[in-house]
PDB file of N, CA and C in Angstrom:
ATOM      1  N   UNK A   1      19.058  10.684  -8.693  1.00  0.00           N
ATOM      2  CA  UNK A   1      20.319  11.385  -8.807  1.00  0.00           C
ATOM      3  C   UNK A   1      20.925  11.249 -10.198  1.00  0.00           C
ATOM      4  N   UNK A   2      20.439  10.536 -11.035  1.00  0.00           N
ATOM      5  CA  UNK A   2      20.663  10.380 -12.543  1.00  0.00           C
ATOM      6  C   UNK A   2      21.904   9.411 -12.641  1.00  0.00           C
ATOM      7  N   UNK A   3      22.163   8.766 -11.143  1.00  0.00           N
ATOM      8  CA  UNK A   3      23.711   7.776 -11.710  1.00  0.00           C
ATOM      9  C   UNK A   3      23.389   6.755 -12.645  1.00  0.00           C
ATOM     10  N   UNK A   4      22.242   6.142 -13.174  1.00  0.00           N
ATOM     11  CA  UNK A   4      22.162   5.811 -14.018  1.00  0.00           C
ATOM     12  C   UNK A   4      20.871   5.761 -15.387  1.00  0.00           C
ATOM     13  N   UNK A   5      22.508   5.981 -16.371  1.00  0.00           N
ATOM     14  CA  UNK A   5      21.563   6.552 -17.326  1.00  0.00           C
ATOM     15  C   UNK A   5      20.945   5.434 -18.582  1.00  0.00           C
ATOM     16  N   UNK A   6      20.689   4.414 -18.342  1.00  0.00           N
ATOM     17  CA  UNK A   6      20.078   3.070 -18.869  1.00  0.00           C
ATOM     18  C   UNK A   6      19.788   2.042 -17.901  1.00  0.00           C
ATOM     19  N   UNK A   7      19.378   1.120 -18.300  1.00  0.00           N
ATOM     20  CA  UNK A   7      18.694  -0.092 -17.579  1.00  0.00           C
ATOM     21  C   UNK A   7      19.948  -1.427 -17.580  1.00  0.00           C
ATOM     22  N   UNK A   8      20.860  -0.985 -17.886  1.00  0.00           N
ATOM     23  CA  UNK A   8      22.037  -1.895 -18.118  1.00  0.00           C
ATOM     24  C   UNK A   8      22.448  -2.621 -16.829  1.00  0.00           C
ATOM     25  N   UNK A   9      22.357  -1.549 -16.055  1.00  0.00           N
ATOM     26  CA  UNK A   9      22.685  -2.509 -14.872  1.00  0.00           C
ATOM     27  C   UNK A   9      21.443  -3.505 -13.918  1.00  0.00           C
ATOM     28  N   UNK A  10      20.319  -2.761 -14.142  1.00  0.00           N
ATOM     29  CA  UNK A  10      19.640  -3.713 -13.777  1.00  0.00           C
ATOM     30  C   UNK A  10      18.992  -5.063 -14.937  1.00  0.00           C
ATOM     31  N   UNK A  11      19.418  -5.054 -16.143  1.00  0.00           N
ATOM     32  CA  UNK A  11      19.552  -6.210 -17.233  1.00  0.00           C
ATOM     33  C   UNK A  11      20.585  -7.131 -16.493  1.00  0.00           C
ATOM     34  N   UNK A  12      21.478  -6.205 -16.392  1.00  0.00           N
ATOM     35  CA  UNK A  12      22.389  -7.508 -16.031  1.00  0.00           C
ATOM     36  C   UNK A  12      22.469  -8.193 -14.640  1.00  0.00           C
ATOM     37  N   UNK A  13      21.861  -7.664 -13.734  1.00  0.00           N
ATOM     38  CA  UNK A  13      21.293  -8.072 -12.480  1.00  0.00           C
ATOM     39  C   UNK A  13      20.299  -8.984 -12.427  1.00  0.00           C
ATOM     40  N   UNK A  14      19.412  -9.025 -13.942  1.00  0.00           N
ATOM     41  CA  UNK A  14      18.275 -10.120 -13.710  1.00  0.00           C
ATOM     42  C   UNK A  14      19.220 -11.433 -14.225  1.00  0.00           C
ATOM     43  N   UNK A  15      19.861 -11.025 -15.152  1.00  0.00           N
ATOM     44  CA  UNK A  15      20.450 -12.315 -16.023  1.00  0.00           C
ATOM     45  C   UNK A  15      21.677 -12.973 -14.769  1.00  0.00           C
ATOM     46  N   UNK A  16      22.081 -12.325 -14.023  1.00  0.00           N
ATOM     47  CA  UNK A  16      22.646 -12.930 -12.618  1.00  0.00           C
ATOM     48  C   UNK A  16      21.812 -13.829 -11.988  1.00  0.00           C
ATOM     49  N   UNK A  17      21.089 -13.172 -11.463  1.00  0.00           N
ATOM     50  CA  UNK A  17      19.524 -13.513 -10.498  1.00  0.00           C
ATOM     51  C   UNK A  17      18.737 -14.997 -11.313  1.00  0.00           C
ATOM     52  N   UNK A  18      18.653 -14.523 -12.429  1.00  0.00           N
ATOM     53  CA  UNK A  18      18.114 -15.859 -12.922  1.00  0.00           C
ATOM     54  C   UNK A  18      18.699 -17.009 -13.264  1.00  0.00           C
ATOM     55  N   UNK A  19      20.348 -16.803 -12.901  1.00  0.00           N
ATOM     56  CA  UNK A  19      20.781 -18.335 -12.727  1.00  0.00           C
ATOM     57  C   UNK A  19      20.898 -18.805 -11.320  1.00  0.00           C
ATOM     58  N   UNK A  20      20.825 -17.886 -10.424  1.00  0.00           N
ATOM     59  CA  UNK A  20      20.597 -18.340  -8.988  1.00  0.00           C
ATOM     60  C   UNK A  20      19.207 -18.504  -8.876  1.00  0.00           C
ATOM     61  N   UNK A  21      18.214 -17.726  -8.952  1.00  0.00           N
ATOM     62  CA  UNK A  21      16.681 -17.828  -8.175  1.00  0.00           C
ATOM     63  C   UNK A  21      15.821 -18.595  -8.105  1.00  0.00           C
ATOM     64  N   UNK A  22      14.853 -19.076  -7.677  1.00  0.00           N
ATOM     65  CA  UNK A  22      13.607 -19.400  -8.554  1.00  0.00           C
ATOM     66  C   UNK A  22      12.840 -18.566  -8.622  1.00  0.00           C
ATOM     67  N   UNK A  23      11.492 -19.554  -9.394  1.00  0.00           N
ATOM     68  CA  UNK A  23      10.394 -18.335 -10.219  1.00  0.00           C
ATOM     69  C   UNK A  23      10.149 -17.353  -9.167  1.00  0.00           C
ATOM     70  N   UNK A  24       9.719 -17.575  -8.185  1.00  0.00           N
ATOM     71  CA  UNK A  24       9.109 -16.814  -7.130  1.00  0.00           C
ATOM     72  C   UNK A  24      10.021 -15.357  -6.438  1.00  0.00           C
ATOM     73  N   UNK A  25      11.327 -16.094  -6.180  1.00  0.00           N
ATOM     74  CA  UNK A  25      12.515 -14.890  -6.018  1.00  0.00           C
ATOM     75  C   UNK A  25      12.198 -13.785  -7.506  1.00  0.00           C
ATOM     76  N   UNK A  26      12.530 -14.209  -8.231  1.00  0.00           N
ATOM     77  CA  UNK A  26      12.392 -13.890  -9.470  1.00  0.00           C
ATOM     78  C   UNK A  26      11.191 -12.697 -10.082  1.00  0.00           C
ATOM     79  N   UNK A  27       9.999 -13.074  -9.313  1.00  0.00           N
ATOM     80  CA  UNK A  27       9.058 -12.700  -9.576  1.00  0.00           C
ATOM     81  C   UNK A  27       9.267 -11.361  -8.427  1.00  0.00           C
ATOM     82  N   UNK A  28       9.779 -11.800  -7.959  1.00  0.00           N
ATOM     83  CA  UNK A  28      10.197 -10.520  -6.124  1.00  0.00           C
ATOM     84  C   UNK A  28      10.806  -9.269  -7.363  1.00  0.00           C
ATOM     85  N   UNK A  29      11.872 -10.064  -7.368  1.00  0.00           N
ATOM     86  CA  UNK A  29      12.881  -9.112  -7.881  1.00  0.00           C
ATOM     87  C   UNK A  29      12.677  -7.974  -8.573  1.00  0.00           C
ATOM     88  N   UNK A  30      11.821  -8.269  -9.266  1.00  0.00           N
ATOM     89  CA  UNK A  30      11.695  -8.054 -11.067  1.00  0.00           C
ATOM     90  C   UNK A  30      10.144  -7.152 -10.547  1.00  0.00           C
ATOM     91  N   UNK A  31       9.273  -7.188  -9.611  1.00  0.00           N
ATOM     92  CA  UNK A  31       8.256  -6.578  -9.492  1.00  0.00           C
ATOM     93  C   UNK A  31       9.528  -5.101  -8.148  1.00  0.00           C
ATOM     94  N   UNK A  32      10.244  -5.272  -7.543  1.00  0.00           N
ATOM     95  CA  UNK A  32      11.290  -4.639  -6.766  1.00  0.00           C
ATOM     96  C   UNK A  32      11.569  -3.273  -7.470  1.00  0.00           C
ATOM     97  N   UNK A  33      12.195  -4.489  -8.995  1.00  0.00           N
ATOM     98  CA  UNK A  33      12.803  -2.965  -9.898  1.00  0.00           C
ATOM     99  C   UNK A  33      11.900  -2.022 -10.471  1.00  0.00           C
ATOM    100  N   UNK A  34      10.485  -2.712 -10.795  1.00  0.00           N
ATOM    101  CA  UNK A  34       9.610  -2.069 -11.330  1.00  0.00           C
ATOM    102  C   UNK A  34       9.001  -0.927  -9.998  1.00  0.00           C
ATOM    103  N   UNK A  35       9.076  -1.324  -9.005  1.00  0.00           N
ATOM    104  CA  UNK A  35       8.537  -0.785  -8.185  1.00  0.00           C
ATOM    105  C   UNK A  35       9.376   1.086  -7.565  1.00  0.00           C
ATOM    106  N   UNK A  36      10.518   0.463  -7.548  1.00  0.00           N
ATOM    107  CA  UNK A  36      11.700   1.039  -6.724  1.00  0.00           C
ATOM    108  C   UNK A  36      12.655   1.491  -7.304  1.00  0.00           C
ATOM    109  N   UNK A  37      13.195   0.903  -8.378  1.00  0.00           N
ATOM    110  CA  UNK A  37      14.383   1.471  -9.140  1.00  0.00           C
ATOM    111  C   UNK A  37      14.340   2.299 -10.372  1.00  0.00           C
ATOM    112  N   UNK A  38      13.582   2.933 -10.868  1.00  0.00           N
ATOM    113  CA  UNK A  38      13.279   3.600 -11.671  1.00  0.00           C
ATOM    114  C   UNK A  38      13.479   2.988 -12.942  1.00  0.00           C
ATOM    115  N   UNK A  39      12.883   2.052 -13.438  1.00  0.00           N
ATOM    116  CA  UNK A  39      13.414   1.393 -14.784  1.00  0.00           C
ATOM    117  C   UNK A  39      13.015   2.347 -15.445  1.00  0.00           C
ATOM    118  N   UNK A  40      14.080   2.656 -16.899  1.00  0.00           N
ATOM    119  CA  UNK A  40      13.867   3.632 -17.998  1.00  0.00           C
ATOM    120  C   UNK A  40      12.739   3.058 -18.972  1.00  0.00           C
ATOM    121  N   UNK A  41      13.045   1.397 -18.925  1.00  0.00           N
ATOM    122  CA  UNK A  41      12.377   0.725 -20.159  1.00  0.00           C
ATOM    123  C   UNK A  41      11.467  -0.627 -19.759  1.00  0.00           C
ATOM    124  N   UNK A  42      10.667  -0.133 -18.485  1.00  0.00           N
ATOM    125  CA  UNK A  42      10.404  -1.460 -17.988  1.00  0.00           C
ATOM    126  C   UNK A  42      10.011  -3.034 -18.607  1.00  0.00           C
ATOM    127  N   UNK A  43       9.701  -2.338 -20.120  1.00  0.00           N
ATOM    128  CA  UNK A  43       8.974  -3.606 -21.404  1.00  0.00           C
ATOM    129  C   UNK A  43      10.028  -4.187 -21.527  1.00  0.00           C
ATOM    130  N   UNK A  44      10.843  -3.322 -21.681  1.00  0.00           N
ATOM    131  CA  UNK A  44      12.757  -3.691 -22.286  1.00  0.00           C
ATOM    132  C   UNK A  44      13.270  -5.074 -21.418  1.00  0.00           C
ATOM    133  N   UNK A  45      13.180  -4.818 -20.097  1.00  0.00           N
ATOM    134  CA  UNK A  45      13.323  -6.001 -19.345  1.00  0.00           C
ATOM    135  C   UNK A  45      12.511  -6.832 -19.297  1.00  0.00           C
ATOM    136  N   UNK A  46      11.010  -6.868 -19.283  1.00  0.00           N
ATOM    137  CA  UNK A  46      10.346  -8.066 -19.376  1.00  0.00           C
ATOM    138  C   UNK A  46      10.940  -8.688 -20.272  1.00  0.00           C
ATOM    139  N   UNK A  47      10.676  -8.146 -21.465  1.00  0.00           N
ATOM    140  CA  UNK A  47      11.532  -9.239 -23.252  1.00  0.00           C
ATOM    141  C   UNK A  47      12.360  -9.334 -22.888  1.00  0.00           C
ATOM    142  N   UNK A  48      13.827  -9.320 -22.277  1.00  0.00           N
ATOM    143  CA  UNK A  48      14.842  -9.411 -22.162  1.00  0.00           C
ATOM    144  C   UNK A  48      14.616 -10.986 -21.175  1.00  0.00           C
ATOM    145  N   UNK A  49      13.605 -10.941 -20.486  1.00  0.00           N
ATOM    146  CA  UNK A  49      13.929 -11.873 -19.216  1.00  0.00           C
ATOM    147  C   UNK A  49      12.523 -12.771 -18.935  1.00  0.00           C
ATOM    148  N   UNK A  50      11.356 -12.386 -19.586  1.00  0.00           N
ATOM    149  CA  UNK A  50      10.323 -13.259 -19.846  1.00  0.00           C
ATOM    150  C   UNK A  50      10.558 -14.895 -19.725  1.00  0.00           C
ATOM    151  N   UNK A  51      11.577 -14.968 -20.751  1.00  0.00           N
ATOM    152  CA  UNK A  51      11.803 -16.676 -20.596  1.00  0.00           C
ATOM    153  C   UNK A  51      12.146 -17.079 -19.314  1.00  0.00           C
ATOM    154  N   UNK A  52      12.978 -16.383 -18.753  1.00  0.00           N
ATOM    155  CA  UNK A  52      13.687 -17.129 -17.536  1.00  0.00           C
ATOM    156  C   UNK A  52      12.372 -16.879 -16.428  1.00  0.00           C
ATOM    157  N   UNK A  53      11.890 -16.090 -16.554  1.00  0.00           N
ATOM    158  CA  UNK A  53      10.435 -16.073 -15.586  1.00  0.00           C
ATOM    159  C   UNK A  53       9.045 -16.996 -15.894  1.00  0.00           C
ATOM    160  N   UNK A  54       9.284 -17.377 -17.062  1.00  0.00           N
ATOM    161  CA  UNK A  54       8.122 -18.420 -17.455  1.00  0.00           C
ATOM    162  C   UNK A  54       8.804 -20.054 -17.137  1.00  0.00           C
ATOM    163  N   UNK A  55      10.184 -19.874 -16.995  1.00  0.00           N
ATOM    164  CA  UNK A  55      10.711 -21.403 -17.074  1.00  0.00           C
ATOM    165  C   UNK A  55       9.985 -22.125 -15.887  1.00  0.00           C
ATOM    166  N   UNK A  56      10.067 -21.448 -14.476  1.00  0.00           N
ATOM    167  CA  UNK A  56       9.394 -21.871 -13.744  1.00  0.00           C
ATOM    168  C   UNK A  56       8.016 -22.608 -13.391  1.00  0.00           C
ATOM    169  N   UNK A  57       7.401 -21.881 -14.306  1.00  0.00           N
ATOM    170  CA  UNK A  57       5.544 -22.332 -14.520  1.00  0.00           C
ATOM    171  C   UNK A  57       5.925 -23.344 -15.468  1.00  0.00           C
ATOM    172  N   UNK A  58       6.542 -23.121 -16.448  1.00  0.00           N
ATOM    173  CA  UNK A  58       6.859 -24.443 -17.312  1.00  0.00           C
ATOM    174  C   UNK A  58       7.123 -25.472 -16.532  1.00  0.00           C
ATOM    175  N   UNK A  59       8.430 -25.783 -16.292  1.00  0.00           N
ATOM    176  CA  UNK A  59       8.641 -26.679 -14.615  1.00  0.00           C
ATOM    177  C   UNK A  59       7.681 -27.385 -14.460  1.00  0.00           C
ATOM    178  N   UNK A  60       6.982 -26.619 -13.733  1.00  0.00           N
ATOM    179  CA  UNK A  60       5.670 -27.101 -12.433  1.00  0.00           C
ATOM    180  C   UNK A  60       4.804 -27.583 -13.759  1.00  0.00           C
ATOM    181  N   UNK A  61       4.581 -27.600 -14.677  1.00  0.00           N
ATOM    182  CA  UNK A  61       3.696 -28.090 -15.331  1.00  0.00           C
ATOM    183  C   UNK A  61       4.832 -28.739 -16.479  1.00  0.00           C
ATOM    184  N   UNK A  62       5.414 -29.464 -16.032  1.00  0.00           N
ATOM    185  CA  UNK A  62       6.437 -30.950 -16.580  1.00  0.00           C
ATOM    186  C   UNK A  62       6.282 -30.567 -18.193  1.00  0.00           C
ATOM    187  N   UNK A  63       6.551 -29.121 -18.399  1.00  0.00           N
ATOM    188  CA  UNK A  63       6.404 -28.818 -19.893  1.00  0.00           C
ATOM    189  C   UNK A  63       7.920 -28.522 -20.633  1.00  0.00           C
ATOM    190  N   UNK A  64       8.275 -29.136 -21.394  1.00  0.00           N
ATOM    191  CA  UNK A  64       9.463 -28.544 -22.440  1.00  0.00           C
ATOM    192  C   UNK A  64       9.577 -27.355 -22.872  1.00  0.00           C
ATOM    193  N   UNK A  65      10.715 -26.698 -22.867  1.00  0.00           N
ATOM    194  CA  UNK A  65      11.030 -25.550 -23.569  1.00  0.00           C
ATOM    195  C   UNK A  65      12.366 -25.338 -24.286  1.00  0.00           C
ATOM    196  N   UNK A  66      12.164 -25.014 -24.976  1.00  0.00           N
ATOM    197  CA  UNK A  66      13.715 -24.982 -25.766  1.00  0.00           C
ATOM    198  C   UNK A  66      14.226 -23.416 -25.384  1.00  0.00           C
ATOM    199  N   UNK A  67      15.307 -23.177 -24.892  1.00  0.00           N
ATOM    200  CA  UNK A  67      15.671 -22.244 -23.704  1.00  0.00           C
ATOM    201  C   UNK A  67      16.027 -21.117 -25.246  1.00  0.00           C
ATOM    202  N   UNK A  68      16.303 -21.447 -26.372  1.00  0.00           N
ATOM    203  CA  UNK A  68      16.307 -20.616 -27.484  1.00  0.00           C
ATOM    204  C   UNK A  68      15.044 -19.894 -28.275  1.00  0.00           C
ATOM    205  N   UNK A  69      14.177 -20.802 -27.495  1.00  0.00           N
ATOM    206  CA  UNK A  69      13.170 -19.873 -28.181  1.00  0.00           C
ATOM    207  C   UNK A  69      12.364 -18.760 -27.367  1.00  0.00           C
ATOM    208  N   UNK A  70      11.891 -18.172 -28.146  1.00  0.00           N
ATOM    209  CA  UNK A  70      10.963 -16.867 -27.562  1.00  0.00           C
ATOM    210  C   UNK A  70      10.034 -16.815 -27.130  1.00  0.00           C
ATOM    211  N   UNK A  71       9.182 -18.376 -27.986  1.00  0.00           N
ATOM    212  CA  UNK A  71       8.290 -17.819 -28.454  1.00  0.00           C
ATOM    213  C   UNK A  71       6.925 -19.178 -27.223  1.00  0.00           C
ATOM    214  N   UNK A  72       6.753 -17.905 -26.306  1.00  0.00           N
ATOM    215  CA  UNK A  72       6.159 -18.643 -25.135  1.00  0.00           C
ATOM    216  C   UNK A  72       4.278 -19.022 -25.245  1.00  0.00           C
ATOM    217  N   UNK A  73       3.977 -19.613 -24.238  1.00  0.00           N
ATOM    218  CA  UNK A  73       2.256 -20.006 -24.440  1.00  0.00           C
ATOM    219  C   UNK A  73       1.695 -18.821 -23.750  1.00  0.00           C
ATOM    220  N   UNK A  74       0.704 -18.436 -24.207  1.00  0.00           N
ATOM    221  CA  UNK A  74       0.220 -17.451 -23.291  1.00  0.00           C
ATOM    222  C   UNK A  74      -0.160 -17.115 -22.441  1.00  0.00           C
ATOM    223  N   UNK A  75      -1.087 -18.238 -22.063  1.00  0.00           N
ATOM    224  CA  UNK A  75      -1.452 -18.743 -20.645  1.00  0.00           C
ATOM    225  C   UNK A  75      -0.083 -18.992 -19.751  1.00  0.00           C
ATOM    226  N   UNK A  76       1.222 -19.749 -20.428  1.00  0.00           N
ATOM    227  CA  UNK A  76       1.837 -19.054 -19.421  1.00  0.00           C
ATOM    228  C   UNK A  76       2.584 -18.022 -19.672  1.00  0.00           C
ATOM    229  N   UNK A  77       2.930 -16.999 -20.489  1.00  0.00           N
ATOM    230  CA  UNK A  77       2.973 -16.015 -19.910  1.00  0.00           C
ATOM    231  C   UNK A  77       2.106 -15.279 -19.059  1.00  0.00           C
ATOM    232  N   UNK A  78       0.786 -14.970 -18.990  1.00  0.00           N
ATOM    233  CA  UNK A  78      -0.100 -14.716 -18.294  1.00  0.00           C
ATOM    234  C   UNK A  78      -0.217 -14.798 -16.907  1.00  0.00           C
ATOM    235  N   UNK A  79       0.229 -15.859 -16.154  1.00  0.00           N
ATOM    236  CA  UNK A  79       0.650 -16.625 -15.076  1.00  0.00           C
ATOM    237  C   UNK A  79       1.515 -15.463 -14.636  1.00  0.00           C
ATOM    238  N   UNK A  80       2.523 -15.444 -15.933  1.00  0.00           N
ATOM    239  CA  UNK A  80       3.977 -14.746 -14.866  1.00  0.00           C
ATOM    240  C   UNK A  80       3.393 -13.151 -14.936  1.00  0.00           C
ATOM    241  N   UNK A  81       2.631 -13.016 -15.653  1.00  0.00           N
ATOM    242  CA  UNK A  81       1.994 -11.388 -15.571  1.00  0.00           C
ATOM    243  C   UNK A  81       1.113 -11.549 -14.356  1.00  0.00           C
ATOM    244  N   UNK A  82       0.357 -12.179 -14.424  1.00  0.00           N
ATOM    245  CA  UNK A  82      -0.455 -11.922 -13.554  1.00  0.00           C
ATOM    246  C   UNK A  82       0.204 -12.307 -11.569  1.00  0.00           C
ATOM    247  N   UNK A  83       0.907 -13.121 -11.619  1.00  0.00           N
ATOM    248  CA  UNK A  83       2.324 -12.912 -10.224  1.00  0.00           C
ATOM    249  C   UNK A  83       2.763 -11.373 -10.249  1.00  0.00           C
ATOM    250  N   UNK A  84       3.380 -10.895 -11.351  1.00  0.00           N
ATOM    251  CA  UNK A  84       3.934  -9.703 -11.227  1.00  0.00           C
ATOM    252  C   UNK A  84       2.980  -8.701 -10.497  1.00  0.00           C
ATOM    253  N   UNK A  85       1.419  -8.743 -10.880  1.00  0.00           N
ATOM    254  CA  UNK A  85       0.631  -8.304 -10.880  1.00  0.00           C
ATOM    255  C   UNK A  85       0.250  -7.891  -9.730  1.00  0.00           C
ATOM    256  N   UNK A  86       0.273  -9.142  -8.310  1.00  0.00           N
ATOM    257  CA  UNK A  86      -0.015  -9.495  -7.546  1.00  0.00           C
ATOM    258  C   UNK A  86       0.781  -8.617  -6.548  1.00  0.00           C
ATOM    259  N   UNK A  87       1.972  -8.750  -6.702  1.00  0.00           N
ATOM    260  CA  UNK A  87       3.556  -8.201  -6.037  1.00  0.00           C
ATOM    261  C   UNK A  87       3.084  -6.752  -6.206  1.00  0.00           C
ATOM    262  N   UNK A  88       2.629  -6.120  -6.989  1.00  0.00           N
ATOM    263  CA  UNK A  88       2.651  -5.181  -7.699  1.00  0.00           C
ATOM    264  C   UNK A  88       1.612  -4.131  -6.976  1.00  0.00           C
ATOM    265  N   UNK A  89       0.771  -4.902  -6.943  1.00  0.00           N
ATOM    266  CA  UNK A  89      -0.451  -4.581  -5.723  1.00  0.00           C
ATOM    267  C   UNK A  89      -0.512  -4.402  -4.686  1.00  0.00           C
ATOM    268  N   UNK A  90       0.427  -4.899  -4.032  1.00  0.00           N
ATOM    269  CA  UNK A  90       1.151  -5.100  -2.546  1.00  0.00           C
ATOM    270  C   UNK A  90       1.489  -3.800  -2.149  1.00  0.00           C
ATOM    271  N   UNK A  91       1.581  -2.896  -2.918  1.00  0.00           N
ATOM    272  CA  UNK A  91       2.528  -1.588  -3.031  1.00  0.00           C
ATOM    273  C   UNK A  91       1.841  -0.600  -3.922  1.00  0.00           C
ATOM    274  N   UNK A  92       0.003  -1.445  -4.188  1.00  0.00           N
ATOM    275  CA  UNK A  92      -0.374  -0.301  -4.452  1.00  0.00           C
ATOM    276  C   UNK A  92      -0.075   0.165  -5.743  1.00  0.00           C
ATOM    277  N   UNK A  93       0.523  -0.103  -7.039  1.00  0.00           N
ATOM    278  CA  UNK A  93       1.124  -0.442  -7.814  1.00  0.00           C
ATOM    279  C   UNK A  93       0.509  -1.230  -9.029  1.00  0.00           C
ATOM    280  N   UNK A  94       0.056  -0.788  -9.993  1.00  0.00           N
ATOM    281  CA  UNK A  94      -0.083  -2.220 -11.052  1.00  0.00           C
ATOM    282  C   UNK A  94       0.769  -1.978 -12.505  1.00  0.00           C
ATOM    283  N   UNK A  95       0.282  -3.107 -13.238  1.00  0.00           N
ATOM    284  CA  UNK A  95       1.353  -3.230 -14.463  1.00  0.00           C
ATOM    285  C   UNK A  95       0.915  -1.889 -15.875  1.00  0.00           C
ATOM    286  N   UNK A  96      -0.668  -1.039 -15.216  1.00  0.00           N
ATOM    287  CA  UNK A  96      -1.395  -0.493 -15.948  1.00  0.00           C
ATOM    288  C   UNK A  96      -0.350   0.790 -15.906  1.00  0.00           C
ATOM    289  N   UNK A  97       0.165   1.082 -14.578  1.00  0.00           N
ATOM    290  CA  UNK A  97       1.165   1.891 -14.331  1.00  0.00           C
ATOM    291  C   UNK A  97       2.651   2.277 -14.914  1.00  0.00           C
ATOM    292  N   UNK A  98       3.197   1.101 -16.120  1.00  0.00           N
ATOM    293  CA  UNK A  98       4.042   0.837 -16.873  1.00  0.00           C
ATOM    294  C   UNK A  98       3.218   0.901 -18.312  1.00  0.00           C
ATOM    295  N   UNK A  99       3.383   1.943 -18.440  1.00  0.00           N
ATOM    296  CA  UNK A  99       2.642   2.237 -19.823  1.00  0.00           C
ATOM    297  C   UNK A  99       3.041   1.437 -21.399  1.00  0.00           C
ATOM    298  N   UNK A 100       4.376   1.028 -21.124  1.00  0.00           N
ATOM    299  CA  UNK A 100       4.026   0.094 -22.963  1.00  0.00           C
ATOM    300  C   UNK A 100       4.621  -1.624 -21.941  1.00  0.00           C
ATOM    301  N   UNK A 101       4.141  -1.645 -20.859  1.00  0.00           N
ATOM    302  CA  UNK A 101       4.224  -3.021 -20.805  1.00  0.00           C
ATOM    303  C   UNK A 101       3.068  -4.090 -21.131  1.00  0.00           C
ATOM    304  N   UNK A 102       3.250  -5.411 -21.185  1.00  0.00           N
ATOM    305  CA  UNK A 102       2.036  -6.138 -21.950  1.00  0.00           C
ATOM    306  C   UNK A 102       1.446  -6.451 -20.287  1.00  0.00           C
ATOM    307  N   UNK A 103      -0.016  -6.716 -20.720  1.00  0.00           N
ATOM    308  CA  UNK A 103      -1.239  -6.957 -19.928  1.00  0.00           C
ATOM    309  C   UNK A 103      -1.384  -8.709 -19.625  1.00  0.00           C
ATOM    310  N   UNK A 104      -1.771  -9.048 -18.807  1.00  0.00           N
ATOM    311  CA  UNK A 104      -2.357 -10.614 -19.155  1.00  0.00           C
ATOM    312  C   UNK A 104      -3.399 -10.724 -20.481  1.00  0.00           C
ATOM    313  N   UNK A 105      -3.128 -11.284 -20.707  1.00  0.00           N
ATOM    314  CA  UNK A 105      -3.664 -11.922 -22.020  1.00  0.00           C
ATOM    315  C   UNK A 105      -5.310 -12.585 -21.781  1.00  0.00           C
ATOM    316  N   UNK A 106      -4.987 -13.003 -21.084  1.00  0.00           N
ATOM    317  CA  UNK A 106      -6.356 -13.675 -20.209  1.00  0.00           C
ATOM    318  C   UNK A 106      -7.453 -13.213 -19.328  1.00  0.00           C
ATOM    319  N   UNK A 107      -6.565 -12.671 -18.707  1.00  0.00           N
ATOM    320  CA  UNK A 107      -7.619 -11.952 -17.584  1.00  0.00           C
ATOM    321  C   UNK A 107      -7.186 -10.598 -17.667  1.00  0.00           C
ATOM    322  N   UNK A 108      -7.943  -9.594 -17.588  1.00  0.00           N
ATOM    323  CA  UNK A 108      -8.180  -8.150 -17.934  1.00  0.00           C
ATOM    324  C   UNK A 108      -8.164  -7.820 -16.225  1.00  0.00           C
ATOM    325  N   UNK A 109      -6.938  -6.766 -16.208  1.00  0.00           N
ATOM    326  CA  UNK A 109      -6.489  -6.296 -14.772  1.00  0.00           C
ATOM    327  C   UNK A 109      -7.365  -5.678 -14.505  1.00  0.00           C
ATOM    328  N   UNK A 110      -7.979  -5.000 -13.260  1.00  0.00           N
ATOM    329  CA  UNK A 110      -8.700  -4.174 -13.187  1.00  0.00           C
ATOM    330  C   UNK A 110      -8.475  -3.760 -11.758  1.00  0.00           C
ATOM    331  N   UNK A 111      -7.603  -2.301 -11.797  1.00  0.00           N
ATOM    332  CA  UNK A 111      -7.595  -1.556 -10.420  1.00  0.00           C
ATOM    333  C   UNK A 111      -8.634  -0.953  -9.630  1.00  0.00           C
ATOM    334  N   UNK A 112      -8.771  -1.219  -8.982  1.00  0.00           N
ATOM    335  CA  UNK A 112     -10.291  -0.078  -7.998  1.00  0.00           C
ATOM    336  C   UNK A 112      -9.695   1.016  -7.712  1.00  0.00           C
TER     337      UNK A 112
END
């Protein structure tokens, strides 16, 4: 219906969400909007919200992060791509389907 004309409101819905959730909610969510809500800029939100989706795998693997930086491991980002991935599939759906979003790094998706 065109009521919205940017991703603003769902930016600011993750940055809500990610002080309540964990990784896993998180990973719901965020594969939800991609799925269902028509994101304009779906890359736009990963970068926007990457960190708060990797903090989790960090966590579980008793790793430091300095919540200012950007600049993540790949393997785990990969992790949180490849979750998204998973969700994503569920519905039939993959990340190949979001045309300038990033791929796992690691493992090479491959739809049948």
């Amino acid at each position: 219906m065109g009521l919205l004309q940017d991703d603003a409101e769902w930016d600011s819905y993750l940055y809500e969400a990610s002080e309540l959730k964990t990784g896993q909610q998180l990973y719901y969510l965020f594969a939800i909007i991609f799925l269902f809500c028509q994101s304009l800029a779906p890359e736009v939100l990963w970068n926007n919200h990457k960190l708060s989706l990797c903090k989790d795998i960090l966590y579980q693997y008793n790793q430091f992060i300095n919540t200012e930086s950007t600049n993540l491991n790949d393997s785990i980002e990969s992790e949180v791509l490849d979750q998204l991935e998973q969700y994503l599939l569920l519905n039939e759906k993959s990340l190949k389907d979001f045309p300038n979003m990033s791929l796992s790094k690691e493992r090479v998706i491959i739809n049948d």
